[in-house]
C-alpha atoms as a PDB file:
ATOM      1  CA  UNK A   1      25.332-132.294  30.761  1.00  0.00           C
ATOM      2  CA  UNK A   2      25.610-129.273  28.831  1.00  0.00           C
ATOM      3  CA  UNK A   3      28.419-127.965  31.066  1.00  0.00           C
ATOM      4  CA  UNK A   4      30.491-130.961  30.670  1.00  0.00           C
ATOM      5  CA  UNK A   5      30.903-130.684  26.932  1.00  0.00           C
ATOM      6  CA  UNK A   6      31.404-127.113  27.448  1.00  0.00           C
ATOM      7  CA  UNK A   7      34.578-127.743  29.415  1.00  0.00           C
ATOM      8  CA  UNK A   8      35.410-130.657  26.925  1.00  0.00           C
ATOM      9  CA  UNK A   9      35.750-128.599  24.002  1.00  0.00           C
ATOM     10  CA  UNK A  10      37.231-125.970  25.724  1.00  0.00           C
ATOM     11  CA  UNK A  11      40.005-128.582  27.284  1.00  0.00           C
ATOM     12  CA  UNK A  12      40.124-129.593  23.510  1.00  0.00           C
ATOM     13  CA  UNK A  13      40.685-126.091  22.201  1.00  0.00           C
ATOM     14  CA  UNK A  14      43.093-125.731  24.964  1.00  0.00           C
ATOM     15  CA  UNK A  15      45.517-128.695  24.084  1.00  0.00           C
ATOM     16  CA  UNK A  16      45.331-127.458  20.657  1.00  0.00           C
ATOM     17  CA  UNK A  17      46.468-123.797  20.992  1.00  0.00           C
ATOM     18  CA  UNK A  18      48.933-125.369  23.292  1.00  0.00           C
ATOM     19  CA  UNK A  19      50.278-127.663  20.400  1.00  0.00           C
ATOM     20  CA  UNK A  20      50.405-124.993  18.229  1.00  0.00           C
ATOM     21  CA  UNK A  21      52.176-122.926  20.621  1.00  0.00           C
ATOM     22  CA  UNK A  22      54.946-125.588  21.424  1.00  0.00           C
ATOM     23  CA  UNK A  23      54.845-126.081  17.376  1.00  0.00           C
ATOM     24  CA  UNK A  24      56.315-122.137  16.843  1.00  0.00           C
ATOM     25  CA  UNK A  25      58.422-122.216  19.624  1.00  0.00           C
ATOM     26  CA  UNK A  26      60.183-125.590  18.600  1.00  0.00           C
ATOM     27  CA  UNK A  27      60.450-123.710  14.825  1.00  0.00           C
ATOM     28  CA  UNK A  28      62.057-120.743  16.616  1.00  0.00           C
ATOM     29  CA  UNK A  29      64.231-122.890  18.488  1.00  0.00           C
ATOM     30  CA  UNK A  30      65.325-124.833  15.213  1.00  0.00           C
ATOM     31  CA  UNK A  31      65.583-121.880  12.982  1.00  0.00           C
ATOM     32  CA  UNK A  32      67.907-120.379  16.002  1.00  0.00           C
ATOM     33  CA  UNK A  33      69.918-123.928  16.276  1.00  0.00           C
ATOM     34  CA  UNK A  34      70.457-123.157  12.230  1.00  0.00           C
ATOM     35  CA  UNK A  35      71.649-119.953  12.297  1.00  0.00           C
ATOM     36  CA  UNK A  36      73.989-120.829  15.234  1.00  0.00           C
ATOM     37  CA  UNK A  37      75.189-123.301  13.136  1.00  0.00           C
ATOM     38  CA  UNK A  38      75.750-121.359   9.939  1.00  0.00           C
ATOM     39  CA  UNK A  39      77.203-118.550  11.573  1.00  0.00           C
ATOM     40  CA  UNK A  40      79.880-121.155  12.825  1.00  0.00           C
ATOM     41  CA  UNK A  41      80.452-122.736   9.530  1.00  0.00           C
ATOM     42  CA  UNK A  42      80.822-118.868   8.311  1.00  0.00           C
ATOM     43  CA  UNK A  43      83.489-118.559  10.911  1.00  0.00           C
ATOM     44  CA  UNK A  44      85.311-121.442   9.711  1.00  0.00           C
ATOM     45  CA  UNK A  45      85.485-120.739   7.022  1.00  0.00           C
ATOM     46  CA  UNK A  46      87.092-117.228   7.337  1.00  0.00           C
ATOM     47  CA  UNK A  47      89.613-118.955   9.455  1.00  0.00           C
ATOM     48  CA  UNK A  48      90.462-121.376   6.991  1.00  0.00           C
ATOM     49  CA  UNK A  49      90.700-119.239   4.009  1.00  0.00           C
ATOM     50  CA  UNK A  50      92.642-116.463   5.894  1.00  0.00           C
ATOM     51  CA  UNK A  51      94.995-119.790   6.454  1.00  0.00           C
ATOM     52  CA  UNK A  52      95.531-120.943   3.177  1.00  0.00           C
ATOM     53  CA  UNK A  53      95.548-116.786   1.635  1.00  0.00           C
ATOM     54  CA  UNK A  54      98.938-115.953   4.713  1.00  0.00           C
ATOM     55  CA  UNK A  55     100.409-119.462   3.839  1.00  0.00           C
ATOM     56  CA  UNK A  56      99.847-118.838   0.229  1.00  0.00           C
ATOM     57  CA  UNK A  57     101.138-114.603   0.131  1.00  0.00           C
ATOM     58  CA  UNK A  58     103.012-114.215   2.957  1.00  0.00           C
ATOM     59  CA  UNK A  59     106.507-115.135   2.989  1.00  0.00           C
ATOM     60  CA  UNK A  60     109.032-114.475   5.805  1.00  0.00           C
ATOM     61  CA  UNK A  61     106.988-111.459   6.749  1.00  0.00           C
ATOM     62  CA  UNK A  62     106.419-110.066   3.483  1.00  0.00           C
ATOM     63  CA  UNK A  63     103.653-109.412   1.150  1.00  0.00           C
ATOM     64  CA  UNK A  64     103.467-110.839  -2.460  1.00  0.00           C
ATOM     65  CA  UNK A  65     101.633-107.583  -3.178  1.00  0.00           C
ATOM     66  CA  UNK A  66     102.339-108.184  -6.853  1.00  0.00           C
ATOM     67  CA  UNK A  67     100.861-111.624  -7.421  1.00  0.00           C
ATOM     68  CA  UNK A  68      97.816-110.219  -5.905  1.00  0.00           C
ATOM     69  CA  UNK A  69      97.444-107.599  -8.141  1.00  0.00           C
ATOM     70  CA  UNK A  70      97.772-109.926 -11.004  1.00  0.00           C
ATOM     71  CA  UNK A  71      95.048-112.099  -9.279  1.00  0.00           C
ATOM     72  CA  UNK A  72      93.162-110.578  -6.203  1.00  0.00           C
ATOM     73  CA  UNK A  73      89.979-113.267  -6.287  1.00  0.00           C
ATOM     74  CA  UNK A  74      91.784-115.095  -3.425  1.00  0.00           C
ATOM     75  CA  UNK A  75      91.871-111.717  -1.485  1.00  0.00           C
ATOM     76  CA  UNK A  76      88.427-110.927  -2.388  1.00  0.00           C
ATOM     77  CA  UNK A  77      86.966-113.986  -1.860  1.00  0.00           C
ATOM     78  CA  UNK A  78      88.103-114.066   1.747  1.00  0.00           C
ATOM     79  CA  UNK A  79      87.462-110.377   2.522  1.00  0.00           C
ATOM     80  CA  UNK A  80      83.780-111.331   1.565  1.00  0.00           C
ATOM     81  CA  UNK A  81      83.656-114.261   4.037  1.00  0.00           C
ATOM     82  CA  UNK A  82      84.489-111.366   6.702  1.00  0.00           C
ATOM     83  CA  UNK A  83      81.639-109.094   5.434  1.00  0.00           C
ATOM     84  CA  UNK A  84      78.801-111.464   6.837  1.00  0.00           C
ATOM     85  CA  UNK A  85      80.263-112.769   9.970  1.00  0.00           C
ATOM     86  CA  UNK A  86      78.727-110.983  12.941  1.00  0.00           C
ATOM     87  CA  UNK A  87      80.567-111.370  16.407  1.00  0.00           C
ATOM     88  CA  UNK A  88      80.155-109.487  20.017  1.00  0.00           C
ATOM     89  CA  UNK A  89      83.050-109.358  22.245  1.00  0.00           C
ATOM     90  CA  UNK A  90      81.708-111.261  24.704  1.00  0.00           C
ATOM     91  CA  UNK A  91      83.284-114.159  22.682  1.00  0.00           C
ATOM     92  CA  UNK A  92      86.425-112.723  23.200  1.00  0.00           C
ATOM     93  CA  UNK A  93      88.914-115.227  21.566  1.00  0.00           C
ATOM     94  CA  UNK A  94      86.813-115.847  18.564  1.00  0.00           C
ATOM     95  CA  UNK A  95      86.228-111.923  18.186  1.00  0.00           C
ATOM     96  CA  UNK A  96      89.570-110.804  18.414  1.00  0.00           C
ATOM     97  CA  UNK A  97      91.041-113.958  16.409  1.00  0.00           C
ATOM     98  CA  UNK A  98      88.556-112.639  13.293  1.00  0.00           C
ATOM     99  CA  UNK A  99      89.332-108.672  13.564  1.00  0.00           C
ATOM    100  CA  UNK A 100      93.014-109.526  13.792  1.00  0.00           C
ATOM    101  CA  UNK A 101      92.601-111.099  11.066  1.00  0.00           C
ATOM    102  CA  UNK A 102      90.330-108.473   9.687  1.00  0.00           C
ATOM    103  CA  UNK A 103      92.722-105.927   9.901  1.00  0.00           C
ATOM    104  CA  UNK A 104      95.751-107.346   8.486  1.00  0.00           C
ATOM    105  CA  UNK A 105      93.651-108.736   5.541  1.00  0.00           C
ATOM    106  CA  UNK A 106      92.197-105.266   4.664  1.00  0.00           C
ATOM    107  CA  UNK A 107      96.053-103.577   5.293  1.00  0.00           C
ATOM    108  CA  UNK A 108      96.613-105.552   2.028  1.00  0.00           C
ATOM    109  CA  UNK A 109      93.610-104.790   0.375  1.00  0.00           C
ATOM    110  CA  UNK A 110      94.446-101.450   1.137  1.00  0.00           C
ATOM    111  CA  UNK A 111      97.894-101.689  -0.743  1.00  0.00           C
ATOM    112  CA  UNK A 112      96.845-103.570  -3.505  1.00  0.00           C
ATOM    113  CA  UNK A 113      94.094-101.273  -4.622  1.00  0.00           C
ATOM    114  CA  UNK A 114      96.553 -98.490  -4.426  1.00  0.00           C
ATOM    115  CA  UNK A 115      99.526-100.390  -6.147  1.00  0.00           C
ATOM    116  CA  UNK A 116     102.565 -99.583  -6.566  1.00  0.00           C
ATOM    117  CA  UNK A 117     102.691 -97.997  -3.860  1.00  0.00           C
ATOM    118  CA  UNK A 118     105.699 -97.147  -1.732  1.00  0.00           C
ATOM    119  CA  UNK A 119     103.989 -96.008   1.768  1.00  0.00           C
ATOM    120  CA  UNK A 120     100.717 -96.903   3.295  1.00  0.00           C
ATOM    121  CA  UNK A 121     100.964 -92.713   4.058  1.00  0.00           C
ATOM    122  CA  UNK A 122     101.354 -92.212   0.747  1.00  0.00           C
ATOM    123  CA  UNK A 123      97.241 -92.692   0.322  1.00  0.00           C
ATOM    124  CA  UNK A 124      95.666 -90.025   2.034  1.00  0.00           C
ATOM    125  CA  UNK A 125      93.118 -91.483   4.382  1.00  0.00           C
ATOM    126  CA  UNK A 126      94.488 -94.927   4.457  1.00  0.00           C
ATOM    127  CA  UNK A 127      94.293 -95.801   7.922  1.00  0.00           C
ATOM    128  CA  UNK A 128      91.124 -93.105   8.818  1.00  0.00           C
ATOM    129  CA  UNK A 129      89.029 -93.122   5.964  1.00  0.00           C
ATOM    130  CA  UNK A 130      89.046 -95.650   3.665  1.00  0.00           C
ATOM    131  CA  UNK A 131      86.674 -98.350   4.828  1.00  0.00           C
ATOM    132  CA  UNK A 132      86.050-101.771   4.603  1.00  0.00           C
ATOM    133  CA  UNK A 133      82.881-104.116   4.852  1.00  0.00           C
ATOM    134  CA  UNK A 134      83.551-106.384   7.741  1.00  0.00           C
ATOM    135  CA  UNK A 135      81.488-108.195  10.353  1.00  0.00           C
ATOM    136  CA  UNK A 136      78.660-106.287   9.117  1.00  0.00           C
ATOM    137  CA  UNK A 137      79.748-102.668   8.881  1.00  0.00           C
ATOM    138  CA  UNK A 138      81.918-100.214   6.813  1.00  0.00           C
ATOM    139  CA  UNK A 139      84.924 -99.498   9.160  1.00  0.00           C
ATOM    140  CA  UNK A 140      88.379 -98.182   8.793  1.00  0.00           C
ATOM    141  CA  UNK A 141      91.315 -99.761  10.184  1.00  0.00           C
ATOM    142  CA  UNK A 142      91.874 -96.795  12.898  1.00  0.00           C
ATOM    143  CA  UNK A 143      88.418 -98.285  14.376  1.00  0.00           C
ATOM    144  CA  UNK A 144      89.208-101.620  14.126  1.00  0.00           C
ATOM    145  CA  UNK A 145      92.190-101.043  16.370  1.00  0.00           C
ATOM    146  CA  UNK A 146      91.137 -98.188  18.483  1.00  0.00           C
ATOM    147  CA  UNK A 147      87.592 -98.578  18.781  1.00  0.00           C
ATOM    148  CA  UNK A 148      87.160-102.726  18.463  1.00  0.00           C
ATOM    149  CA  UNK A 149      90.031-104.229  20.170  1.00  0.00           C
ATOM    150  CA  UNK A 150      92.218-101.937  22.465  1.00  0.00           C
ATOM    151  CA  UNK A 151      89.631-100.152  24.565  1.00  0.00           C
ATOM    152  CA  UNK A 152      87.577-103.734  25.230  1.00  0.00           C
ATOM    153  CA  UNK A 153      90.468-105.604  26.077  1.00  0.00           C
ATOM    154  CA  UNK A 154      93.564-103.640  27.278  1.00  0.00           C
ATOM    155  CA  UNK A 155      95.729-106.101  25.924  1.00  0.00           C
ATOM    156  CA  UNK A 156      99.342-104.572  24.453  1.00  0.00           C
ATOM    157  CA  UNK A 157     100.088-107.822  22.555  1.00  0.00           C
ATOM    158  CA  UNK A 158      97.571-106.669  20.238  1.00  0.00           C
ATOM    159  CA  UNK A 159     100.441-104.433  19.272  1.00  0.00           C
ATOM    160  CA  UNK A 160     102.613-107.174  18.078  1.00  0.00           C
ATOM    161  CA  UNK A 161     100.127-109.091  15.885  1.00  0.00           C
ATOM    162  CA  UNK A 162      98.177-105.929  13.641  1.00  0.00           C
ATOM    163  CA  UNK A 163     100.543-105.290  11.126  1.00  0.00           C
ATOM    164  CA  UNK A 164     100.303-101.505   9.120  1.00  0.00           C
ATOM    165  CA  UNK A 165     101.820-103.025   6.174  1.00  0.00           C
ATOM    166  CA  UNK A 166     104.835-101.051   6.906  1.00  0.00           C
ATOM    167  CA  UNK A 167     108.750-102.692   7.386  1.00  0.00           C
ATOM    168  CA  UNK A 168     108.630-100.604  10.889  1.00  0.00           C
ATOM    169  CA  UNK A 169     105.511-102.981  11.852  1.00  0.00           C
ATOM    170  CA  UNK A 170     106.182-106.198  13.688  1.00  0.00           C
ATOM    171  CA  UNK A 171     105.968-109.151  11.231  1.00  0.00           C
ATOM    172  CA  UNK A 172     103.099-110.655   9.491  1.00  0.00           C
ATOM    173  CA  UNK A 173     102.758-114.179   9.933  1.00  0.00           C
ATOM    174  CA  UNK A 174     102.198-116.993   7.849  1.00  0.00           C
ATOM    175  CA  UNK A 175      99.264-118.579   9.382  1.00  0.00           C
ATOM    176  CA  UNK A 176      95.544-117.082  10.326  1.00  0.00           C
ATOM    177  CA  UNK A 177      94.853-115.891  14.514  1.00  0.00           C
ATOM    178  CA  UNK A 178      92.722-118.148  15.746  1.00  0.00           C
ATOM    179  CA  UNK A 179      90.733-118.704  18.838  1.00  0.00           C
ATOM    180  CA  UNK A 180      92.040-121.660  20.205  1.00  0.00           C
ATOM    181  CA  UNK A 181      95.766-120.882  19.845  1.00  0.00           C
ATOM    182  CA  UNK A 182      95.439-116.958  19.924  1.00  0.00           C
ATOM    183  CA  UNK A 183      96.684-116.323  23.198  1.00  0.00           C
ATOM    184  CA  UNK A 184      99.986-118.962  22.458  1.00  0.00           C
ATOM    185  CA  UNK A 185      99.969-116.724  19.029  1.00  0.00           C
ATOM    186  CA  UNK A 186     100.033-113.725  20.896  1.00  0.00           C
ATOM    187  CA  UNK A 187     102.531-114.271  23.438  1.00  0.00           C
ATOM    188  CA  UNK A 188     104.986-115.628  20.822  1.00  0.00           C
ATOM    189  CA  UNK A 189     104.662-112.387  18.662  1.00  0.00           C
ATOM    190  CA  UNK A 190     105.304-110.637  21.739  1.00  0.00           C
ATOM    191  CA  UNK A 191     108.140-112.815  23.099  1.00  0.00           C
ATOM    192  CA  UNK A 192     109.622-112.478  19.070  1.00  0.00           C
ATOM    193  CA  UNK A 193     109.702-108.730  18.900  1.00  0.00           C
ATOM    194  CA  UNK A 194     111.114-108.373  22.742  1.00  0.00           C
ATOM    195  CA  UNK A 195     113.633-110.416  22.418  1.00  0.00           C
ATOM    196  CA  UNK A 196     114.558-109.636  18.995  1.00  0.00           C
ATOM    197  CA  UNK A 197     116.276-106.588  17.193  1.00  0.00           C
ATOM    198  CA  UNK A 198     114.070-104.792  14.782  1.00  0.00           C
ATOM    199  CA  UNK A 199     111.567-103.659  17.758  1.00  0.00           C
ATOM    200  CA  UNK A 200     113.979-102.326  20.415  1.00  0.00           C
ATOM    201  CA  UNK A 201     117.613-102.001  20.184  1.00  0.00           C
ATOM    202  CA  UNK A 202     119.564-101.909  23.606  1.00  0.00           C
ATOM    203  CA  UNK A 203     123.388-100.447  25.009  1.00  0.00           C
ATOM    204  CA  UNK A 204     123.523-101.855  28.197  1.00  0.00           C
ATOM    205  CA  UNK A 205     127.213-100.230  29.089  1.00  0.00           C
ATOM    206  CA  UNK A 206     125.607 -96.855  28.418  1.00  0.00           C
ATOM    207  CA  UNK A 207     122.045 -98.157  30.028  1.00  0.00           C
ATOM    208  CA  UNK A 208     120.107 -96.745  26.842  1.00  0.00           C
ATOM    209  CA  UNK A 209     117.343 -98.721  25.320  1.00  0.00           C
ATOM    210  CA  UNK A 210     116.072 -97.426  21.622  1.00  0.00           C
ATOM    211  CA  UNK A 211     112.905 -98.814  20.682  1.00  0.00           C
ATOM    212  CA  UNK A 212     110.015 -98.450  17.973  1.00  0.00           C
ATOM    213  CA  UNK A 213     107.846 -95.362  17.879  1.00  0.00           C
ATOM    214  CA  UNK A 214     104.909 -97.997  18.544  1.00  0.00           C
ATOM    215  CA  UNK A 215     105.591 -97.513  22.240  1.00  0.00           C
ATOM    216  CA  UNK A 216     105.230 -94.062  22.087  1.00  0.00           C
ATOM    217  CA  UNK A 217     102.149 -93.771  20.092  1.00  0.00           C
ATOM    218  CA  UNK A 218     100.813 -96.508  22.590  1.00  0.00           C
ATOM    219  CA  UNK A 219     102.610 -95.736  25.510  1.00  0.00           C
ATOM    220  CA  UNK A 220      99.372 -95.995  27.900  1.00  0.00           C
ATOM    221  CA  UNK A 221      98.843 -99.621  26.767  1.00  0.00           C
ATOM    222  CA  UNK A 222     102.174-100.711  27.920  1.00  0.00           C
ATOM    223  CA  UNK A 223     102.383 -98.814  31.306  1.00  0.00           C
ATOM    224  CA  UNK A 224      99.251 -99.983  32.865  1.00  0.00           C
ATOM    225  CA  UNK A 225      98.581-101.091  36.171  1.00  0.00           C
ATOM    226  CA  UNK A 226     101.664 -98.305  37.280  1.00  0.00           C
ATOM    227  CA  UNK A 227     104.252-100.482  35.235  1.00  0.00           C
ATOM    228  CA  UNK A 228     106.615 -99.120  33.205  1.00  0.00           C
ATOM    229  CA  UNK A 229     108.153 -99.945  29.662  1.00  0.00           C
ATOM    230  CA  UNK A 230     110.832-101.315  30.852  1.00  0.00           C
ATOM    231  CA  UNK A 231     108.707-103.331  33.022  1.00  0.00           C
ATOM    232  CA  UNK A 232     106.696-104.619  30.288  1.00  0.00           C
ATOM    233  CA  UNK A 233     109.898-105.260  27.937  1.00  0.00           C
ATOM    234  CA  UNK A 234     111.265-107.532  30.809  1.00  0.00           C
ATOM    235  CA  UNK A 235     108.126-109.268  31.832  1.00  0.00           C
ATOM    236  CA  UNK A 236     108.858-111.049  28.097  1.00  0.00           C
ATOM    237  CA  UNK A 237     112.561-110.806  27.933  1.00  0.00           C
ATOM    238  CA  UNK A 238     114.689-113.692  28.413  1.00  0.00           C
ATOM    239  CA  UNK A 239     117.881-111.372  29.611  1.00  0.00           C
ATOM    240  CA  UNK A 240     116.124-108.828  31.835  1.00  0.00           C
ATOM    241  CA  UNK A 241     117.356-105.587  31.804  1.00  0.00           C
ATOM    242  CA  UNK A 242     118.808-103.923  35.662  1.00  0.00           C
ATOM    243  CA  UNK A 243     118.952-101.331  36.676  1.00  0.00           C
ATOM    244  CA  UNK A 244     117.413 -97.690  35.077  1.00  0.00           C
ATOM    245  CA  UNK A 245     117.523 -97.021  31.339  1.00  0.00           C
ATOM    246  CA  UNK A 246     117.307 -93.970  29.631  1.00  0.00           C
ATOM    247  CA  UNK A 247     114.337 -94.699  26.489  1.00  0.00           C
ATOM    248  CA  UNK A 248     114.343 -93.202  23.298  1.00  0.00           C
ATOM    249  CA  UNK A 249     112.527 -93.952  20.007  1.00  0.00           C
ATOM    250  CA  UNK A 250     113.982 -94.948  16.854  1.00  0.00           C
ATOM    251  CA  UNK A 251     111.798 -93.754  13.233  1.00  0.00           C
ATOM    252  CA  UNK A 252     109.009 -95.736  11.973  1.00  0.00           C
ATOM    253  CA  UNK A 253     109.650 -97.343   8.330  1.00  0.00           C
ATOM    254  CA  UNK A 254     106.876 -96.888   6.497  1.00  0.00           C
ATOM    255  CA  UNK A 255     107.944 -98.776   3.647  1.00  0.00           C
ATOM    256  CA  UNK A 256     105.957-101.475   2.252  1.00  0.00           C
ATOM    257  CA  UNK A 257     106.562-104.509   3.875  1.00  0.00           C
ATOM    258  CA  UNK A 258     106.849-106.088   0.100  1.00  0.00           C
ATOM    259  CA  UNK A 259     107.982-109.394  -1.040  1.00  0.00           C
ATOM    260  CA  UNK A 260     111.209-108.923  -3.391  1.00  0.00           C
END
């Protein structure tokens, strides 16, 4: 008899450190359900208020650096968003959507603090050692681009969407990158600055093409896979250019890209 209630009350003590077993694991699995879902309302909302600050700032390409200096809560507000979302690459849309953003937002940041300003190379360090506190670190811009986006992906529309605050750098849009329209965004941006004039500049009688010093700088990201730059201009040009050209490399203005 005394053996049975020996196994009773140890089935009984079983079932209970059981219970209390499934009890902490269905906590961790709601406390991990919750920060899934904060972390996306976090990203949201960096999307949304990068929206409304480009619509709002950004006009035609240009900065209204000066109404930010007047008032710079709207930048500040946003660039703290930024601070506390955490990403990995392995969501690739969603991670390159928010240091896209990222960048561009802390390019103006960048200005602003240091207005007026005629140059971005007029601050020493601007693009290697100032940092800013995004997705959970201090980082410069020269490791956003170099270290968090074009060794991971490989991808030389990324070229055509970070924007130095500089007239030489292709345009900054009015809207925020985002992940479900990022590659559309991308491939527009590209498709704009190919087919347009301010990023190459081409005599086709004297088979010369003239285009910006971003190709040089860059020029491994746009002859991969044995292409060449002409290769990678006419995979996005609506005229495609025969024959061989001879490539040279107009300056890089470094001017502002200010709103007059």
């Amino acid at each position: 008899m005394k053996y049975f209630e020996t196994a009773y009350w140890d089935c009984i003590h079983q079932k209970s450190k059981n219970t209390i077993q499934m009890k902490k694991l269905y906590f961790v699995l709601i406390t991990i359900l919750l920060q899934i879902g904060v972390y996306a309302q976090q990203e949201e909302a960096f999307f949304e208020q990068s929206d409304q600050f480009f619509q709002t700032y950004v006009k035609q390409g240009r900065v209204d650096y000066q109404k930010l200096v007047d008032n710079p809560k709207p930048l500040q507000e946003v660039l703290q968003t930024a601070s506390n979302i955490r990403l990995a690459p392995s969501n690739a849309k969603t991670y390159q959507a928010y240091w896209i953003n990222a960048y561009n937002l802390a390019v103006i940041k960048g200005i602003v603090d240091n207005f007026p300003i005629k140059s971005p190379l007029d601050k020493a360090g601007f693009f290697d050692k100032d940092t800013y506190a995004l997705g959970g670190k201090d980082i410069t811009l020269n490791d956003i681009e170099n270290k968090l986006l074009r060794p991971i992906f490989k991808d030389p529309r990324i070229h055509f969407v970070l924007v130095c605050g500089a007239i030489g750098c292709p345009p900054l849009i009015s809207t925020a990158y985002r992940p479900e329209t990022l590659n559309s965004q991308l491939e527009k941006q590209t498709e704009l600055a190919i087919n347009g004039d301010y990023f190459i500049q081409i005599n086709s009688k004297k088979k010369r093409l003239v285009v910006s010093e971003i190709m040089k700088w860059y020029k491994e990201d746009f002859t991969q896979d044995n292409q060449s730059e002409v290769d990678f201009i006419n995979s996005y040009k609506t005229e495609k250019l025969e024959g061989k050209y001879k490539i040279s490399y107009f300056p890089y203005n470094w001017n502002i890209n200010i709103l007059k």
